[in-house]
C-alpha atoms as a PDB file:
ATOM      1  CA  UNK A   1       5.472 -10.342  -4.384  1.00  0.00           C
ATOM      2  CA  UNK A   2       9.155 -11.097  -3.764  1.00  0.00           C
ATOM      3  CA  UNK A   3      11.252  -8.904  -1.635  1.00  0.00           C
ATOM      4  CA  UNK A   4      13.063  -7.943  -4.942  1.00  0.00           C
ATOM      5  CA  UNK A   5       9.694  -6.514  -6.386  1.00  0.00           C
ATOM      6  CA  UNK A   6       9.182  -4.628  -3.413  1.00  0.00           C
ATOM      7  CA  UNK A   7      11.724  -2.913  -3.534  1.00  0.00           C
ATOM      8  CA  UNK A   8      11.487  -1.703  -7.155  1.00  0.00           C
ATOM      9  CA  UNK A   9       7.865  -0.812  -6.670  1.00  0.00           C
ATOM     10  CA  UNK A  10       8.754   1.235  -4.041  1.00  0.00           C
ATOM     11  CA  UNK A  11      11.630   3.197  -5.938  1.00  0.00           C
ATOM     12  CA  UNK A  12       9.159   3.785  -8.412  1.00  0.00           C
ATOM     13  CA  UNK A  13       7.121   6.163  -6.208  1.00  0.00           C
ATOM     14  CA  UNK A  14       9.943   7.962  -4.119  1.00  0.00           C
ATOM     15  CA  UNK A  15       9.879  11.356  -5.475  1.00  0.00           C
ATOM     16  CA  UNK A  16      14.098  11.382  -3.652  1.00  0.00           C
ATOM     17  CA  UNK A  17      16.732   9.659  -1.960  1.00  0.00           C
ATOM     18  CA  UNK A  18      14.943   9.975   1.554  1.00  0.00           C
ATOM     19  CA  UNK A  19      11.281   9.923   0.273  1.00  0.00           C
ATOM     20  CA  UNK A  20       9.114   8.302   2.951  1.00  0.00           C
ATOM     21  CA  UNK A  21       6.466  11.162   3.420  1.00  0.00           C
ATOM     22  CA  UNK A  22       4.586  11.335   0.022  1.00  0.00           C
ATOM     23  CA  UNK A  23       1.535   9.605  -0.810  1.00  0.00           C
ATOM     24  CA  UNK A  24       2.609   7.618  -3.283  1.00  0.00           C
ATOM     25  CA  UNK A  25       5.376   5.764  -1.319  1.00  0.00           C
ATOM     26  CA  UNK A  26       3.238   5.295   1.746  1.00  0.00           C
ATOM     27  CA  UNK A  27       0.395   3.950  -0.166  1.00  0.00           C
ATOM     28  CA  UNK A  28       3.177   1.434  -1.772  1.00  0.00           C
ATOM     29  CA  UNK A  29       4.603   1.095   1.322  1.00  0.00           C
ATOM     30  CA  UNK A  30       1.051   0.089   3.026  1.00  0.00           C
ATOM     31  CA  UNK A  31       0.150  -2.034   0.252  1.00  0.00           C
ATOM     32  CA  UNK A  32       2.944  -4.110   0.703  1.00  0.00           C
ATOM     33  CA  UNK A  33       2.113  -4.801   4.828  1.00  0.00           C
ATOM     34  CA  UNK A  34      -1.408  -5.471   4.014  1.00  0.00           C
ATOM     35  CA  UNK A  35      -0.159  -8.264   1.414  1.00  0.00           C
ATOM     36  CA  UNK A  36       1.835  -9.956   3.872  1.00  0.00           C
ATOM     37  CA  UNK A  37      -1.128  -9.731   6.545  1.00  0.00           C
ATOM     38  CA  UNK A  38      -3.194 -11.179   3.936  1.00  0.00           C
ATOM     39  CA  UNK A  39      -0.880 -13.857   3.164  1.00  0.00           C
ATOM     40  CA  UNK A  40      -0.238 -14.397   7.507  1.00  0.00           C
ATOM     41  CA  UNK A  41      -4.184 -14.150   8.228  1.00  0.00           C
ATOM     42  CA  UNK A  42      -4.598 -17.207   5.071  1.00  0.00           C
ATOM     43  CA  UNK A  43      -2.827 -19.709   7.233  1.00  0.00           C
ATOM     44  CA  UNK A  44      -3.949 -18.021  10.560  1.00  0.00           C
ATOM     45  CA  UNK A  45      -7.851 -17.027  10.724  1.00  0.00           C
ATOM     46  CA  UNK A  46      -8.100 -17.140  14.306  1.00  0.00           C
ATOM     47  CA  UNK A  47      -5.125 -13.914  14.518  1.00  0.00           C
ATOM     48  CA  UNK A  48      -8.106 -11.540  15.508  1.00  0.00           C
ATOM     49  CA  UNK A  49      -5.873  -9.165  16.430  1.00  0.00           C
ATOM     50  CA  UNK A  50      -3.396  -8.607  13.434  1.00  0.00           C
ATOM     51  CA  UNK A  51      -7.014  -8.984  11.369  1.00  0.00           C
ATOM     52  CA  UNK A  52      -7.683  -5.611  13.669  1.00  0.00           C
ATOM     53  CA  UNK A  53      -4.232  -4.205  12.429  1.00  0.00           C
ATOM     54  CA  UNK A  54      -4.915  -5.069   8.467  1.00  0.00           C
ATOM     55  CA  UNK A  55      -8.087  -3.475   8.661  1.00  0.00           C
ATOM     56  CA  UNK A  56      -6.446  -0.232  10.054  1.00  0.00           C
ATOM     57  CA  UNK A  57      -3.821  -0.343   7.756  1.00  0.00           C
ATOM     58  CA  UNK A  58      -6.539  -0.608   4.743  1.00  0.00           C
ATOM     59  CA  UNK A  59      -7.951   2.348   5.847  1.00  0.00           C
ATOM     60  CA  UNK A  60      -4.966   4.732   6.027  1.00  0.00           C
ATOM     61  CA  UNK A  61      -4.465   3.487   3.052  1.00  0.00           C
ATOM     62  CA  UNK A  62      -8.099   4.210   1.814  1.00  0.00           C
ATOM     63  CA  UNK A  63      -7.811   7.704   3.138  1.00  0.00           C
ATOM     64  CA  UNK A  64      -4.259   8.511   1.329  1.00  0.00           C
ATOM     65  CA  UNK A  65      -5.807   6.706  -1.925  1.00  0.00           C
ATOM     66  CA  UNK A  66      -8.545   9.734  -1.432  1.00  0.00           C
ATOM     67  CA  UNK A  67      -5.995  12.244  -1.104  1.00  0.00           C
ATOM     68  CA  UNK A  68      -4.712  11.664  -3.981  1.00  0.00           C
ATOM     69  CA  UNK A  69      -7.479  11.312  -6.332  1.00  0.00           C
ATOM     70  CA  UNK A  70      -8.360  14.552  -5.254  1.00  0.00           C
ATOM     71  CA  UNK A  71      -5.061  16.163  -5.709  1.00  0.00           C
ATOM     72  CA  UNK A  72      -3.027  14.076  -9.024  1.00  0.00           C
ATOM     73  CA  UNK A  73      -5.956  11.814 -10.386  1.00  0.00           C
ATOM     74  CA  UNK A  74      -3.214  10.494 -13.403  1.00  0.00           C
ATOM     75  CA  UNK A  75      -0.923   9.706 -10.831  1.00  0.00           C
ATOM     76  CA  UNK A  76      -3.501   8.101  -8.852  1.00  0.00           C
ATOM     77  CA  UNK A  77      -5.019   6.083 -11.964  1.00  0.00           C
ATOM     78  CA  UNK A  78      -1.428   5.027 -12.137  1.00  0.00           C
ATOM     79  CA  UNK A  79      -0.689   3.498  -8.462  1.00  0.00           C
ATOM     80  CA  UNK A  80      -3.948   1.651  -8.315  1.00  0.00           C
ATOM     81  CA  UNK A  81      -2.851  -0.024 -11.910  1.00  0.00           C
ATOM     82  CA  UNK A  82       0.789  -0.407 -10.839  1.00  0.00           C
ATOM     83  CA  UNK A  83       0.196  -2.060  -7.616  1.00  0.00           C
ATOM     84  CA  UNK A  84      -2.838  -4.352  -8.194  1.00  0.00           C
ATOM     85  CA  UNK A  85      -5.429  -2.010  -6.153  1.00  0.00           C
ATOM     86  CA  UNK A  86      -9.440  -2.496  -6.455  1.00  0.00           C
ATOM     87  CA  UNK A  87     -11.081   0.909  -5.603  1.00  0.00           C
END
């Protein structure tokens, strides 16, 4: 993803101006710091530590993901589509 995408992605979700609170833009927001984890912990294996940090981040993410399945399922279908998510 290039910083451009980002971006867009995350306008998609913000519900306002000053959204950072709802579900949708923190899961887009979370997904886009575990990519570039991912991408860091490719070229570094040994980074035990931010490997500790991606795997807390994954399950925030897993727990707002269950959120909202429970509470918007179309909307939910729609994020994991939008942003490349395996559930």
């Amino acid at each position: 993803m290039i910083k451009v995408n980002k971006k867009e992605v995350k306008e998609v979700f913000k519900k306002h101006d000053k959204d950072t609170g709802s579900a949708e833009f923190q899961i887009s927001h979370l997904t886009d710091r575990i990519n570039i984890l991912t991408d860091h912990l490719r070229s570094n294996p040994g980074d035990n530590s931010s490997k500790h940090g991606m795997l807390k981040l994954v399950g925030k993410r897993s727990r707002l993901l269950n959120f909202l399945r429970q509470d918007n399922i179309d909307l939910y279908n729609n994020i994991l589509t939008s942003l490349g998510i395996r559930k």
